[in-house]
PDB file of N, CA and C in Angstrom:
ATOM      1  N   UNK A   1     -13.200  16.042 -30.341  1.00  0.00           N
ATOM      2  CA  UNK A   1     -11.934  15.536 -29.862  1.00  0.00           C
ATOM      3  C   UNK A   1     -11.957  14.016 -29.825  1.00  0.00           C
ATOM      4  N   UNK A   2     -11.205  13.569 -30.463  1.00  0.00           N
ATOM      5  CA  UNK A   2     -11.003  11.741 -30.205  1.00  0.00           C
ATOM      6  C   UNK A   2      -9.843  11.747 -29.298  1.00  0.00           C
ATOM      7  N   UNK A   3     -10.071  10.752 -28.179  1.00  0.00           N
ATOM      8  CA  UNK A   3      -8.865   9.848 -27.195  1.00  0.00           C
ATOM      9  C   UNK A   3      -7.757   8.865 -27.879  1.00  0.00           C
ATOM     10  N   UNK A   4      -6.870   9.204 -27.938  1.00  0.00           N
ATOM     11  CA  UNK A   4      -6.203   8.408 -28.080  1.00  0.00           C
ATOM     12  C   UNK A   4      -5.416   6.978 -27.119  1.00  0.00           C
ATOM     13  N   UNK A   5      -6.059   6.173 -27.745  1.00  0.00           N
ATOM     14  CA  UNK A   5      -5.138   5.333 -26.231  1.00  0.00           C
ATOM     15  C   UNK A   5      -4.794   4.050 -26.697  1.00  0.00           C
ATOM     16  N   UNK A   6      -3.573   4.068 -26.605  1.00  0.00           N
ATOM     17  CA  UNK A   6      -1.942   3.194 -26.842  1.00  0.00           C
ATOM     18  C   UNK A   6      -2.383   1.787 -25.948  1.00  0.00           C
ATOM     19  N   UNK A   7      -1.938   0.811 -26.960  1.00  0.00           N
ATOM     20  CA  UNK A   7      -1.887  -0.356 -26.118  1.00  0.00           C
ATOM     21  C   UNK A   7      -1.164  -0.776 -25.087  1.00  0.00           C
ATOM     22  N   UNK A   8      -0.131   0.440 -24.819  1.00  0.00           N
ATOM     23  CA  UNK A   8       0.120   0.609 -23.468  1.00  0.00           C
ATOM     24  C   UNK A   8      -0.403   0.965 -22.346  1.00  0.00           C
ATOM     25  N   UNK A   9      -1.642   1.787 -22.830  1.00  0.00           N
ATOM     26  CA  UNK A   9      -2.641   2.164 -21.827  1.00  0.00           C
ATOM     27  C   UNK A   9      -3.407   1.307 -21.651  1.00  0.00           C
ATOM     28  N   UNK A  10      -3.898   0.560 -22.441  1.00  0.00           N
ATOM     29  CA  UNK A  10      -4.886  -1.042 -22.043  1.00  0.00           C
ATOM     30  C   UNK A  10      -4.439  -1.950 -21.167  1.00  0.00           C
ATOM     31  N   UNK A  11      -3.218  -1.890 -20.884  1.00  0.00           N
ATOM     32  CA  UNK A  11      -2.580  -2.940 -20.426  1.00  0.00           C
ATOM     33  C   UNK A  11      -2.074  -2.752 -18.976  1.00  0.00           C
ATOM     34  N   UNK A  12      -2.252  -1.439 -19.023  1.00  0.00           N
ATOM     35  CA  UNK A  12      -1.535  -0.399 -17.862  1.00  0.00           C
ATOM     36  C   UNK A  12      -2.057  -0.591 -16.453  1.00  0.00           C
ATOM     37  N   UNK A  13      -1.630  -1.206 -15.088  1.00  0.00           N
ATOM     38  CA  UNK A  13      -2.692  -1.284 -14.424  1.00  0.00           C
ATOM     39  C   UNK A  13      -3.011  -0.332 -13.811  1.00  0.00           C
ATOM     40  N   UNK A  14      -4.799   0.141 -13.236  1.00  0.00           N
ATOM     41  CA  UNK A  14      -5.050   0.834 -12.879  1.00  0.00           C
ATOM     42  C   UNK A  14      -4.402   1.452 -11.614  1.00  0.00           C
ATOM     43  N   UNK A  15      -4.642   2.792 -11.056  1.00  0.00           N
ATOM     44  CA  UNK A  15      -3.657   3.242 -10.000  1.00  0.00           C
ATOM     45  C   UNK A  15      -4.689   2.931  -8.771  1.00  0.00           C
ATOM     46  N   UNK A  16      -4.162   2.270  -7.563  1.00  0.00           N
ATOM     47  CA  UNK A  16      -5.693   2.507  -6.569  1.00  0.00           C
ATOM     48  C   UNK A  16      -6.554   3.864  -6.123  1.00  0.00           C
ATOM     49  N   UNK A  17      -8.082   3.447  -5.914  1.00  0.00           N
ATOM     50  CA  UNK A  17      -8.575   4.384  -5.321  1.00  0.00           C
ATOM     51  C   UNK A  17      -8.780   4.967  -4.050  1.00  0.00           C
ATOM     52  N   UNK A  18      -8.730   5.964  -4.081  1.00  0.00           N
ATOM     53  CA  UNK A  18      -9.220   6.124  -2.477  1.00  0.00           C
ATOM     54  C   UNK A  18      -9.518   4.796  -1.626  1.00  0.00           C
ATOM     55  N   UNK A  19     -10.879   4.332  -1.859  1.00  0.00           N
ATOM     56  CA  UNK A  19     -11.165   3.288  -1.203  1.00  0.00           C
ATOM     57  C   UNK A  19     -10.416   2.614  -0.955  1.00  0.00           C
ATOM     58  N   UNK A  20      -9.461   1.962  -1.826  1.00  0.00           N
ATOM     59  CA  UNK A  20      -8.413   1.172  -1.667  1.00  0.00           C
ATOM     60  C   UNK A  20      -7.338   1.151  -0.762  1.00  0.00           C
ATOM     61  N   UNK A  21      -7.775   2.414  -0.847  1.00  0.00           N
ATOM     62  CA  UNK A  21      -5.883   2.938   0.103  1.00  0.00           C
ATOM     63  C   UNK A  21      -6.641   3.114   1.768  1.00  0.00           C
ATOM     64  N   UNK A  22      -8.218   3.284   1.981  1.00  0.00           N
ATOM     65  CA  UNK A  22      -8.575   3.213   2.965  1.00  0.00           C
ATOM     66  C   UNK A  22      -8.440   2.041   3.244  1.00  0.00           C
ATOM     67  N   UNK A  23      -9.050   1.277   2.590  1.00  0.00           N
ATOM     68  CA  UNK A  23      -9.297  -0.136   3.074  1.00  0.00           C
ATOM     69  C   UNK A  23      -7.974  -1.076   3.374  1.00  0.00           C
ATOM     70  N   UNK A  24      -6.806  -0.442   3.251  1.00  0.00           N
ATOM     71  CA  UNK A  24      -5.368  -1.139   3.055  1.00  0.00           C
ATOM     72  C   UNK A  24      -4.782  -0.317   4.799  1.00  0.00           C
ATOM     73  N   UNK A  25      -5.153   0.722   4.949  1.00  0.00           N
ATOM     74  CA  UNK A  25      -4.788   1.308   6.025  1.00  0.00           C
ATOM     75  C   UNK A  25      -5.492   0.952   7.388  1.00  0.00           C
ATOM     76  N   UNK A  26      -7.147   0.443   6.821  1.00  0.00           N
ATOM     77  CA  UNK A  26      -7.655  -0.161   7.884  1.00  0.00           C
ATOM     78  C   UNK A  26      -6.972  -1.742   8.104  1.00  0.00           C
ATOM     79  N   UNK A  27      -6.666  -2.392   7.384  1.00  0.00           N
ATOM     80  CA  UNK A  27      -5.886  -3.603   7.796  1.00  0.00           C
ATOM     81  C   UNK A  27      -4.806  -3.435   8.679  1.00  0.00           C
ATOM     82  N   UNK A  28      -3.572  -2.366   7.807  1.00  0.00           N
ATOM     83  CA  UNK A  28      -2.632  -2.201   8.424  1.00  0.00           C
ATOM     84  C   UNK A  28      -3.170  -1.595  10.012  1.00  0.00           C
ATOM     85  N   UNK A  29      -4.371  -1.289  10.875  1.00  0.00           N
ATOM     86  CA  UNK A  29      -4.257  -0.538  11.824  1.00  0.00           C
ATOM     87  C   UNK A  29      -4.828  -2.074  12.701  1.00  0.00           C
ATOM     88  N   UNK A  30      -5.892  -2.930  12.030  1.00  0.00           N
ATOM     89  CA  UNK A  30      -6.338  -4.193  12.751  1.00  0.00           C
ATOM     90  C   UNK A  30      -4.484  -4.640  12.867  1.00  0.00           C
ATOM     91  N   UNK A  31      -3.767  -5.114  11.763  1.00  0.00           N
ATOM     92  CA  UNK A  31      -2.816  -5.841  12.054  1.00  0.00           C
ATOM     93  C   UNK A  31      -1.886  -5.167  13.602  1.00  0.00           C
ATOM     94  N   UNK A  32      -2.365  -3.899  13.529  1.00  0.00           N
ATOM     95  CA  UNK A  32      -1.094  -3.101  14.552  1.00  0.00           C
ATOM     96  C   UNK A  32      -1.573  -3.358  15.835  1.00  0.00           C
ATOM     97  N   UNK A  33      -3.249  -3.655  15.824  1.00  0.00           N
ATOM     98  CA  UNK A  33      -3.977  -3.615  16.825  1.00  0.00           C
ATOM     99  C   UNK A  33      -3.891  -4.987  17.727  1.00  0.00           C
ATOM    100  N   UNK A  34      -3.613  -5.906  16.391  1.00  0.00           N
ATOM    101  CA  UNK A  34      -3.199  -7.293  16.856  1.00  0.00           C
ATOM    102  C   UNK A  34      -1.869  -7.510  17.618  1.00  0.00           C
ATOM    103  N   UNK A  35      -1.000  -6.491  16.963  1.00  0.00           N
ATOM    104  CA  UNK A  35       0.493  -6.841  17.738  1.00  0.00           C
ATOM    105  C   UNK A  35       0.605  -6.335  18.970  1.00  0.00           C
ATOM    106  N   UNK A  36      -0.131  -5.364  18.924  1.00  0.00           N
ATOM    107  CA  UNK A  36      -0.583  -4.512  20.620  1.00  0.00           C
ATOM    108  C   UNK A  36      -1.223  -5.859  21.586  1.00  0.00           C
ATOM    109  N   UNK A  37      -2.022  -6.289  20.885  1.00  0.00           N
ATOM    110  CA  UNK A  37      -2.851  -7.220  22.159  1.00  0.00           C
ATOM    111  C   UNK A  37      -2.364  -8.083  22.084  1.00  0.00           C
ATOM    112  N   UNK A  38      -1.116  -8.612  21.133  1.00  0.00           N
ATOM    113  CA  UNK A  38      -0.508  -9.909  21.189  1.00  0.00           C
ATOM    114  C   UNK A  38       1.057  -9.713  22.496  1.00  0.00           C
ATOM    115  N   UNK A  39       1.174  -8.457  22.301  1.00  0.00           N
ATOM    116  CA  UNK A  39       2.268  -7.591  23.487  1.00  0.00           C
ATOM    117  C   UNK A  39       1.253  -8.233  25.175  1.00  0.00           C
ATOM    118  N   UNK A  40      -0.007  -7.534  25.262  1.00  0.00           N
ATOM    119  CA  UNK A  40      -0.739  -7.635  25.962  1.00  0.00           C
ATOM    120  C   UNK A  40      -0.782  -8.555  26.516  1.00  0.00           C
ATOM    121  N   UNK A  41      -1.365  -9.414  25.903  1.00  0.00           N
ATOM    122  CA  UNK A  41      -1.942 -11.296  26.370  1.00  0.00           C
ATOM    123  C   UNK A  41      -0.355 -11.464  26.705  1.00  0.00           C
ATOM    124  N   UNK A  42       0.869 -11.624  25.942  1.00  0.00           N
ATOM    125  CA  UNK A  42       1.685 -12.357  26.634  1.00  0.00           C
ATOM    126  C   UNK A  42       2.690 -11.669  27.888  1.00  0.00           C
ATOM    127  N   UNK A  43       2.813 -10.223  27.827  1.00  0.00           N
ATOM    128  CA  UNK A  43       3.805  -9.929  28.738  1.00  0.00           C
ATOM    129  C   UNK A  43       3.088  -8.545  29.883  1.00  0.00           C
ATOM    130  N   UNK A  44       1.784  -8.040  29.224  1.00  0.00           N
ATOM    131  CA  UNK A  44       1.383  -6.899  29.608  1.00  0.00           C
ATOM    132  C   UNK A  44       0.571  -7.663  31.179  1.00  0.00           C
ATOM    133  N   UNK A  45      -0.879  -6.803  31.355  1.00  0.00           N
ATOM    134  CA  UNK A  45      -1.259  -6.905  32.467  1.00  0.00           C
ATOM    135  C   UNK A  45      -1.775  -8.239  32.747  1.00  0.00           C
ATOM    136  N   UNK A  46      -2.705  -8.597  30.827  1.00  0.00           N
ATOM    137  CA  UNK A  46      -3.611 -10.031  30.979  1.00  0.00           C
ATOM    138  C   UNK A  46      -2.662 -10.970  30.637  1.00  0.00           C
ATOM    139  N   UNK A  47      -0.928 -10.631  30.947  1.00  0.00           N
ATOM    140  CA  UNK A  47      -0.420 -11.656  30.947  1.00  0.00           C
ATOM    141  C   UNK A  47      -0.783 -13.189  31.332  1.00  0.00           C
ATOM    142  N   UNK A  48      -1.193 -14.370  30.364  1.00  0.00           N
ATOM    143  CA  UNK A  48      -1.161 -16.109  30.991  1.00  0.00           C
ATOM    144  C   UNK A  48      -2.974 -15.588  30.600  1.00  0.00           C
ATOM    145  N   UNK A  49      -3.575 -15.033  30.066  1.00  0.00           N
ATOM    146  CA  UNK A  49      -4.833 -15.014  29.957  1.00  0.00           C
ATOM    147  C   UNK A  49      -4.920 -15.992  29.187  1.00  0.00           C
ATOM    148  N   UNK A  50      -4.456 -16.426  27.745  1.00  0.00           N
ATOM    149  CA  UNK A  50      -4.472 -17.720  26.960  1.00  0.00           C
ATOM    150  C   UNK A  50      -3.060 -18.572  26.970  1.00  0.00           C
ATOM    151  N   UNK A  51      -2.392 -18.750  27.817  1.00  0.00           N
ATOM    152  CA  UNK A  51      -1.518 -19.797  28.128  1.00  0.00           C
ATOM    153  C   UNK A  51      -0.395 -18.787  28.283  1.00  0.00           C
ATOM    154  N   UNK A  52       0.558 -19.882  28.231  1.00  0.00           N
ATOM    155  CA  UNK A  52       1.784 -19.184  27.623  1.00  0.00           C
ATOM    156  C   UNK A  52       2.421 -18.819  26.191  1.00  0.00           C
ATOM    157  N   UNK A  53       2.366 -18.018  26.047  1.00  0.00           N
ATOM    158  CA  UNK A  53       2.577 -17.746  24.481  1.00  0.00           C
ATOM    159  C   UNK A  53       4.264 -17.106  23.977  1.00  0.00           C
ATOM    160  N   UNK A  54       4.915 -17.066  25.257  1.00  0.00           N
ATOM    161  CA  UNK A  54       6.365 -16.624  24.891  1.00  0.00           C
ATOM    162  C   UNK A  54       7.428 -17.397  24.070  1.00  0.00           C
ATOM    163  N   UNK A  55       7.067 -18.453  24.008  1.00  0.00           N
ATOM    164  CA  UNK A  55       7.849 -19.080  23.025  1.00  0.00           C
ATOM    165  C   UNK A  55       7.168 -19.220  21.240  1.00  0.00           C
ATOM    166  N   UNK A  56       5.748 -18.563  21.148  1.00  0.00           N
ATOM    167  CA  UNK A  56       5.645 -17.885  19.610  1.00  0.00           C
ATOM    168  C   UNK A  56       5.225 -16.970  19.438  1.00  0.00           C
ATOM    169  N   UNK A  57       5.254 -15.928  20.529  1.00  0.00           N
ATOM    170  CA  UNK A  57       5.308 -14.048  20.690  1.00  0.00           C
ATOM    171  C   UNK A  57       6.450 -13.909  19.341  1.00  0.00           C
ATOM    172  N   UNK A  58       7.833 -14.042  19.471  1.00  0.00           N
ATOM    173  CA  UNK A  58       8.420 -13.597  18.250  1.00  0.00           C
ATOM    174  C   UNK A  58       7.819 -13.936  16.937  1.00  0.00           C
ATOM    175  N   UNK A  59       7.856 -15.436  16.470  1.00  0.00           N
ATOM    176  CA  UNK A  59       7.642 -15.668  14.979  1.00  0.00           C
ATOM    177  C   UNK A  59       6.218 -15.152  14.999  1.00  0.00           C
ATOM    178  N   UNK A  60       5.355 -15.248  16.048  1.00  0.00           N
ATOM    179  CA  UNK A  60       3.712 -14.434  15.476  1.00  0.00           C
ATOM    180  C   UNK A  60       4.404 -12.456  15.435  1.00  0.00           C
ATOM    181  N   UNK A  61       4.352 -12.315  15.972  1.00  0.00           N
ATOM    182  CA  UNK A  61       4.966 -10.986  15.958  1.00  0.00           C
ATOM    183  C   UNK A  61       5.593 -10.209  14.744  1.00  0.00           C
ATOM    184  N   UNK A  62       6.790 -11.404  14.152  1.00  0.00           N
ATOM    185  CA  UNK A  62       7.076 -10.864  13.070  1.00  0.00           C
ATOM    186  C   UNK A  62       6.821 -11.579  11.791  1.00  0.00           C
ATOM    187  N   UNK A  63       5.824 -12.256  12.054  1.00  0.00           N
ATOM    188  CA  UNK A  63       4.650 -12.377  10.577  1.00  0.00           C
ATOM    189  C   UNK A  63       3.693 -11.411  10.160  1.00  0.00           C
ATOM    190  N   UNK A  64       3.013 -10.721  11.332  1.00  0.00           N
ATOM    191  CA  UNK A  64       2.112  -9.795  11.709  1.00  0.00           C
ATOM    192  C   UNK A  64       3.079  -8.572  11.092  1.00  0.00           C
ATOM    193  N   UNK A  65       4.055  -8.399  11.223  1.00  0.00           N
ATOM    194  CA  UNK A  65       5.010  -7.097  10.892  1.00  0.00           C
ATOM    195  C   UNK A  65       5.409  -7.341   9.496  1.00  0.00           C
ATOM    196  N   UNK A  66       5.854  -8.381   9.089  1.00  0.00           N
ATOM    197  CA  UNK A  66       6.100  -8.773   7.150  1.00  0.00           C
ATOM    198  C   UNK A  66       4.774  -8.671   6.734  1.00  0.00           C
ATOM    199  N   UNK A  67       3.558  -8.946   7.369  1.00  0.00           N
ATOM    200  CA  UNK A  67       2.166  -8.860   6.460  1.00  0.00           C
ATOM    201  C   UNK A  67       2.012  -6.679   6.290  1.00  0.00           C
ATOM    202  N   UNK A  68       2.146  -6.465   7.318  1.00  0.00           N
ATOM    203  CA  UNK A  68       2.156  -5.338   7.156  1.00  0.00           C
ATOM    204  C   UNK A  68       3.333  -4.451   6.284  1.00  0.00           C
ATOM    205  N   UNK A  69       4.790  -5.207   6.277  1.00  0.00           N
ATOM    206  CA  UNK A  69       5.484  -4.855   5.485  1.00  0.00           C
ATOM    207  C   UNK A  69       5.397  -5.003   4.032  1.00  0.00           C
ATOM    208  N   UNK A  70       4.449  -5.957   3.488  1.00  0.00           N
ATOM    209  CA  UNK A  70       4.053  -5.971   2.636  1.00  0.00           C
ATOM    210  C   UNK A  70       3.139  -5.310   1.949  1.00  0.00           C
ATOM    211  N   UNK A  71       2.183  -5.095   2.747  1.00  0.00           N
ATOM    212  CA  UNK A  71       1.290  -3.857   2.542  1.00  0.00           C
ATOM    213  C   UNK A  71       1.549  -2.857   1.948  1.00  0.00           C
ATOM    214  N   UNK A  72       2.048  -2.223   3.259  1.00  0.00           N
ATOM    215  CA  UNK A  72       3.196  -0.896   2.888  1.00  0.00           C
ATOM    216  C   UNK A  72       3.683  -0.477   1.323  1.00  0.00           C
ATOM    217  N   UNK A  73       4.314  -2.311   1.062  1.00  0.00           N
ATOM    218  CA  UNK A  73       4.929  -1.994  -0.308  1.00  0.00           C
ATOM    219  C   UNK A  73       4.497  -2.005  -1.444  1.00  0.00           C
ATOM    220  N   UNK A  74       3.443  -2.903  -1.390  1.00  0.00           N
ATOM    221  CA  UNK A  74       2.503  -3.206  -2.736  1.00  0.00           C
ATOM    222  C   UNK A  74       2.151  -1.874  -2.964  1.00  0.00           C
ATOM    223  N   UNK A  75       1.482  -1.457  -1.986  1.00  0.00           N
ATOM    224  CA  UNK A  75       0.512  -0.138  -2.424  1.00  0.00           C
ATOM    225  C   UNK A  75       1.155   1.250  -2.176  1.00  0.00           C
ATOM    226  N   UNK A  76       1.884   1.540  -1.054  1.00  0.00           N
ATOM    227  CA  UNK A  76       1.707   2.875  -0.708  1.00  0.00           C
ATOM    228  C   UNK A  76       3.776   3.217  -1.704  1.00  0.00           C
ATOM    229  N   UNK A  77       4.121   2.214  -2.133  1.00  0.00           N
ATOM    230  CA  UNK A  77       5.530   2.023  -2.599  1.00  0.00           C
ATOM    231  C   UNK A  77       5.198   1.950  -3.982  1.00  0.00           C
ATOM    232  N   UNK A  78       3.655   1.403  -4.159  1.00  0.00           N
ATOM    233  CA  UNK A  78       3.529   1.281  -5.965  1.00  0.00           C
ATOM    234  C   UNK A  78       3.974  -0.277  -6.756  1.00  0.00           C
ATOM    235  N   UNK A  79       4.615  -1.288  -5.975  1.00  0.00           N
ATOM    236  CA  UNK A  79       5.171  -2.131  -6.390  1.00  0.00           C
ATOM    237  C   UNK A  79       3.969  -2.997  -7.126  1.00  0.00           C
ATOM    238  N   UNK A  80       3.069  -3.066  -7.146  1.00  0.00           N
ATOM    239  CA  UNK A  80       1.922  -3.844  -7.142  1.00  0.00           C
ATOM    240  C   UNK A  80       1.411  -3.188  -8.276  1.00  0.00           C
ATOM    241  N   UNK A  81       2.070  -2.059  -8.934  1.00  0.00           N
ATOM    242  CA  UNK A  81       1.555  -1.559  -9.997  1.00  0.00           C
ATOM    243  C   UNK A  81       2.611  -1.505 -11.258  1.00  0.00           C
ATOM    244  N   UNK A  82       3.943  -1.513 -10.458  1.00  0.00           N
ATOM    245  CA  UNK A  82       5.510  -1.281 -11.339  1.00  0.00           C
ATOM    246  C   UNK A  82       5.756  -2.745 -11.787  1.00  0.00           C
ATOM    247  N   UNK A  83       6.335  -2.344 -12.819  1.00  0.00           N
ATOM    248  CA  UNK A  83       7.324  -3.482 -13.510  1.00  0.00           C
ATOM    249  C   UNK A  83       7.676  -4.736 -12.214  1.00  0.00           C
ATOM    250  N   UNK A  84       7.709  -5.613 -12.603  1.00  0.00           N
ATOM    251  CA  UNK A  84       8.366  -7.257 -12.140  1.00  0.00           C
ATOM    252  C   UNK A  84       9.339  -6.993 -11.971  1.00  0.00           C
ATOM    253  N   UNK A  85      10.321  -6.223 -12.265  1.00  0.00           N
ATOM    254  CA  UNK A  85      11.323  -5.705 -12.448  1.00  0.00           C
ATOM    255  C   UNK A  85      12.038  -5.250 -11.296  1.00  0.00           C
ATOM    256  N   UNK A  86      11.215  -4.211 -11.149  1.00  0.00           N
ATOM    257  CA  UNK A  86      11.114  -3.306  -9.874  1.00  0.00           C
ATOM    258  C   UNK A  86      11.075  -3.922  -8.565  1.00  0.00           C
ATOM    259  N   UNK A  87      10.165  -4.901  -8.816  1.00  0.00           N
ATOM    260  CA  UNK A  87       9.589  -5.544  -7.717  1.00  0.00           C
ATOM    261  C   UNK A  87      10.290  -7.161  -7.387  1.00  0.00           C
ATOM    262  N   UNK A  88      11.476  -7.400  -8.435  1.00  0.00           N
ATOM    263  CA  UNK A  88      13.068  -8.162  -8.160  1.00  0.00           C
ATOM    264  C   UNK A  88      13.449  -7.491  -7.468  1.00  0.00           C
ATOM    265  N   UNK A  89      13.929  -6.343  -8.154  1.00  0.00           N
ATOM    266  CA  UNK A  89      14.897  -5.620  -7.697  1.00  0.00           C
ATOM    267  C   UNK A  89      15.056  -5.319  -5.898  1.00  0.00           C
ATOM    268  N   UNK A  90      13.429  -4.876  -5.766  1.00  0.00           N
ATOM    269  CA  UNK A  90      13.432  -4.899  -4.678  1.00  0.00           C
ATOM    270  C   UNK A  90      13.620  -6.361  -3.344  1.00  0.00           C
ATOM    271  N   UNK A  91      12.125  -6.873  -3.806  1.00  0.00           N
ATOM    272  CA  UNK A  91      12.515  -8.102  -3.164  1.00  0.00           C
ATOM    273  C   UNK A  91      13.731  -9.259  -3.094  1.00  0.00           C
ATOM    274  N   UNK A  92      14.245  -9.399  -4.175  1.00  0.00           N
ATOM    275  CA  UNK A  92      15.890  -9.900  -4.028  1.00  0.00           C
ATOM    276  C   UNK A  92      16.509  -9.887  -3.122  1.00  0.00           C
ATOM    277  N   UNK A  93      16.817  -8.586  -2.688  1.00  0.00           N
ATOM    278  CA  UNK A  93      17.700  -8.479  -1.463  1.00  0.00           C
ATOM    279  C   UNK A  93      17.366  -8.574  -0.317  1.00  0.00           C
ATOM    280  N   UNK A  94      15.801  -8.303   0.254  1.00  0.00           N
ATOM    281  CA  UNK A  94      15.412  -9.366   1.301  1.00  0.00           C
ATOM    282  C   UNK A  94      15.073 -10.476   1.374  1.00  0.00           C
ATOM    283  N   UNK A  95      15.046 -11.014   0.269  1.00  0.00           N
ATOM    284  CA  UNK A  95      15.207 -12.620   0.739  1.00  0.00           C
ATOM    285  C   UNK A  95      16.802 -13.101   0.875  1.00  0.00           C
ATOM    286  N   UNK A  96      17.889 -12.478   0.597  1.00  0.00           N
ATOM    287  CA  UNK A  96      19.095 -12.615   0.861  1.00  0.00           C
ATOM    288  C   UNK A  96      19.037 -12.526   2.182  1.00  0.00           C
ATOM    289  N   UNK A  97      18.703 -11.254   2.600  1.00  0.00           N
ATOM    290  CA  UNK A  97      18.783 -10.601   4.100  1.00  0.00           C
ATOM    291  C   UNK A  97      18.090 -11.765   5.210  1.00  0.00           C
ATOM    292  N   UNK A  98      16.620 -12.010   4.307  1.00  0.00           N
ATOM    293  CA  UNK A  98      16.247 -13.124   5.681  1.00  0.00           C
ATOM    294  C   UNK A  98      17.160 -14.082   5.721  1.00  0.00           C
ATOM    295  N   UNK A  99      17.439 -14.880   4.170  1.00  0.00           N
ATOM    296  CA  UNK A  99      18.292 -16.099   4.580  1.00  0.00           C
ATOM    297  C   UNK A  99      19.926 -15.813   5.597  1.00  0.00           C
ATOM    298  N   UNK A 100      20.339 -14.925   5.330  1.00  0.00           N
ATOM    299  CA  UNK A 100      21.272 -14.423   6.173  1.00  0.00           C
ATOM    300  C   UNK A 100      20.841 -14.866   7.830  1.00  0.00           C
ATOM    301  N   UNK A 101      20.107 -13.503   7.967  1.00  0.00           N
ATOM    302  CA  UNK A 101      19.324 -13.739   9.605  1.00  0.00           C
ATOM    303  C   UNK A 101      18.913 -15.140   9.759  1.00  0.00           C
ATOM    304  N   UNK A 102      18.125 -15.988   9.217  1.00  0.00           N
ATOM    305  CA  UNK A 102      18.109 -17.467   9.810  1.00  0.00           C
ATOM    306  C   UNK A 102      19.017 -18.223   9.848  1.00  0.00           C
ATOM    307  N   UNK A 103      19.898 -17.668   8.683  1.00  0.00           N
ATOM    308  CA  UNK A 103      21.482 -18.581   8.818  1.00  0.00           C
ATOM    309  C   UNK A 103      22.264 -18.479  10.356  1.00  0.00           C
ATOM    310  N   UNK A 104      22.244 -17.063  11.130  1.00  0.00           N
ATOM    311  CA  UNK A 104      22.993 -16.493  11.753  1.00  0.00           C
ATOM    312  C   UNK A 104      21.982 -16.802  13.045  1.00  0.00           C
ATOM    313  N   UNK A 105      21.073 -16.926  13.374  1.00  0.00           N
ATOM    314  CA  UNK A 105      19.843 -17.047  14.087  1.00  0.00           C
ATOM    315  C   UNK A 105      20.491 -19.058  14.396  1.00  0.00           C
ATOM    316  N   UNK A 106      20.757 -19.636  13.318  1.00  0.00           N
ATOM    317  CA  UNK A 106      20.510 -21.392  13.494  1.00  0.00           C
ATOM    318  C   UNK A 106      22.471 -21.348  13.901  1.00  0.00           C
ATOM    319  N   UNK A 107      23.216 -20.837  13.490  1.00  0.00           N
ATOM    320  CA  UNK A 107      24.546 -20.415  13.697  1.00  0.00           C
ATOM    321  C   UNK A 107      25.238 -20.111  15.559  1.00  0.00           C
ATOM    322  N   UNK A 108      23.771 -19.177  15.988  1.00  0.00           N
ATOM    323  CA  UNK A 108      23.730 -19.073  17.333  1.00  0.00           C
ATOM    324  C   UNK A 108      23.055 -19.800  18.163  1.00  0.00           C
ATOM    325  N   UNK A 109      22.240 -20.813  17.739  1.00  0.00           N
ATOM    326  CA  UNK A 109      21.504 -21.306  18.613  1.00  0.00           C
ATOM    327  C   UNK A 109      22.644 -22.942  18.763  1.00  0.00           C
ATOM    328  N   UNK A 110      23.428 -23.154  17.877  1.00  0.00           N
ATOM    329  CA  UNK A 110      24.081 -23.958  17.606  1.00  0.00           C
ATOM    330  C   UNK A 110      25.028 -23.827  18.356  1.00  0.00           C
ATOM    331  N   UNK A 111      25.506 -22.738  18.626  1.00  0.00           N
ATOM    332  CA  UNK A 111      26.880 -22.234  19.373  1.00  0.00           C
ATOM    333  C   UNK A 111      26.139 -22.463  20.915  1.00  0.00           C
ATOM    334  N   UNK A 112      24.786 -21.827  20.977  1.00  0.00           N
ATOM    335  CA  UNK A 112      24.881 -21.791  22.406  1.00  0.00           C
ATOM    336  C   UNK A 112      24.510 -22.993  23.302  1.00  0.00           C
ATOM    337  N   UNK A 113      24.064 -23.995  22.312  1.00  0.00           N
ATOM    338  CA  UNK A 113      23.494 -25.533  22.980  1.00  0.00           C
ATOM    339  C   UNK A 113      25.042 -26.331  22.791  1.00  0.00           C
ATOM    340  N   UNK A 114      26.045 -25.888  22.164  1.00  0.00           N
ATOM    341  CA  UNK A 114      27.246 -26.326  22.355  1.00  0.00           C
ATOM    342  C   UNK A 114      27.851 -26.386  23.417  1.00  0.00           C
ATOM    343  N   UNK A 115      28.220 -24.899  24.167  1.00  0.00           N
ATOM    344  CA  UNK A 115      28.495 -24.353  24.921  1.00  0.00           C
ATOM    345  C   UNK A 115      27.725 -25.090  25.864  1.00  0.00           C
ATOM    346  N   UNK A 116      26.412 -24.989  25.661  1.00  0.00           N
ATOM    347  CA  UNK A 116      26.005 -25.469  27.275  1.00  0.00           C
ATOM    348  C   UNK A 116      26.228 -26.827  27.550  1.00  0.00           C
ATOM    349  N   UNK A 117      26.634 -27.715  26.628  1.00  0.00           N
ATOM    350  CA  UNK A 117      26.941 -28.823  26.742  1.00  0.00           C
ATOM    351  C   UNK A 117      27.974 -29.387  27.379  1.00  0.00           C
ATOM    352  N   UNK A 118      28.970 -27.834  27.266  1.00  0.00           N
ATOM    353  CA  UNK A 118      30.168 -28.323  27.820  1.00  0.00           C
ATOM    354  C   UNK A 118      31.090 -28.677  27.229  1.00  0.00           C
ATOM    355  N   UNK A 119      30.885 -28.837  25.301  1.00  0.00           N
ATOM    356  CA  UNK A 119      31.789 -29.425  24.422  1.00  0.00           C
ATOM    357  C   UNK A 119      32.920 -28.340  24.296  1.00  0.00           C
TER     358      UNK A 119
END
């Protein structure tokens, strides 16, 4: 029997292995583990254990959640293996979506230091 294999198959990237998909799930569980103790340190029991941290609890919070959202997608979504294409298609519209939310985020913070001004 001879193999045949298409220079589409040379080029093709490999699918992950096991290992891979362990080793991607153990991140995703450190990253989850981080947002737990980052909950912790700032609002839970060891609340003020390393300062105050409530004013970058959100943006750490949801960096920690896009790293993991990314995760998610590369691998367990396939994007990291599909067409550029695919992986426009997809990402496109959340970067619309964030610029939206920071638009609307700088929109309200604008309104409300107005307001308190008294203007």
């Amino acid at each position: 029997m001879t193999s045949h294999v298409t220079a589409a198959d040379e080029h093709a990237p490999s699918h992950p292995t096991p290992g891979t998909y362990t080793k991607v799930g153990l991140v995703l569980f450190i990253l989850t583990a981080l947002e737990v103790a980052l909950y912790e340190i700032t609002f839970g029991e060891h609340a003020g254990s390393l300062g105050d941290l409530t004013k970058v609890f959100v943006p750490m919070l949801l960096t920690l959640s896009a790293a993991k959202f990314a995760l998610v997608a590369m691998f367990y979504m396939h994007l990291r293996q599909d067409s550029r294409l695919f992986t426009g298609v997809f990402v496109f519209p959340l970067i619309i979506a964030a610029i939206m939310i920071l638009a609307l985020a700088a929109l309200m913070a604008y309104h409300w230091a107005f307001a308190k001004s008294g203007g």
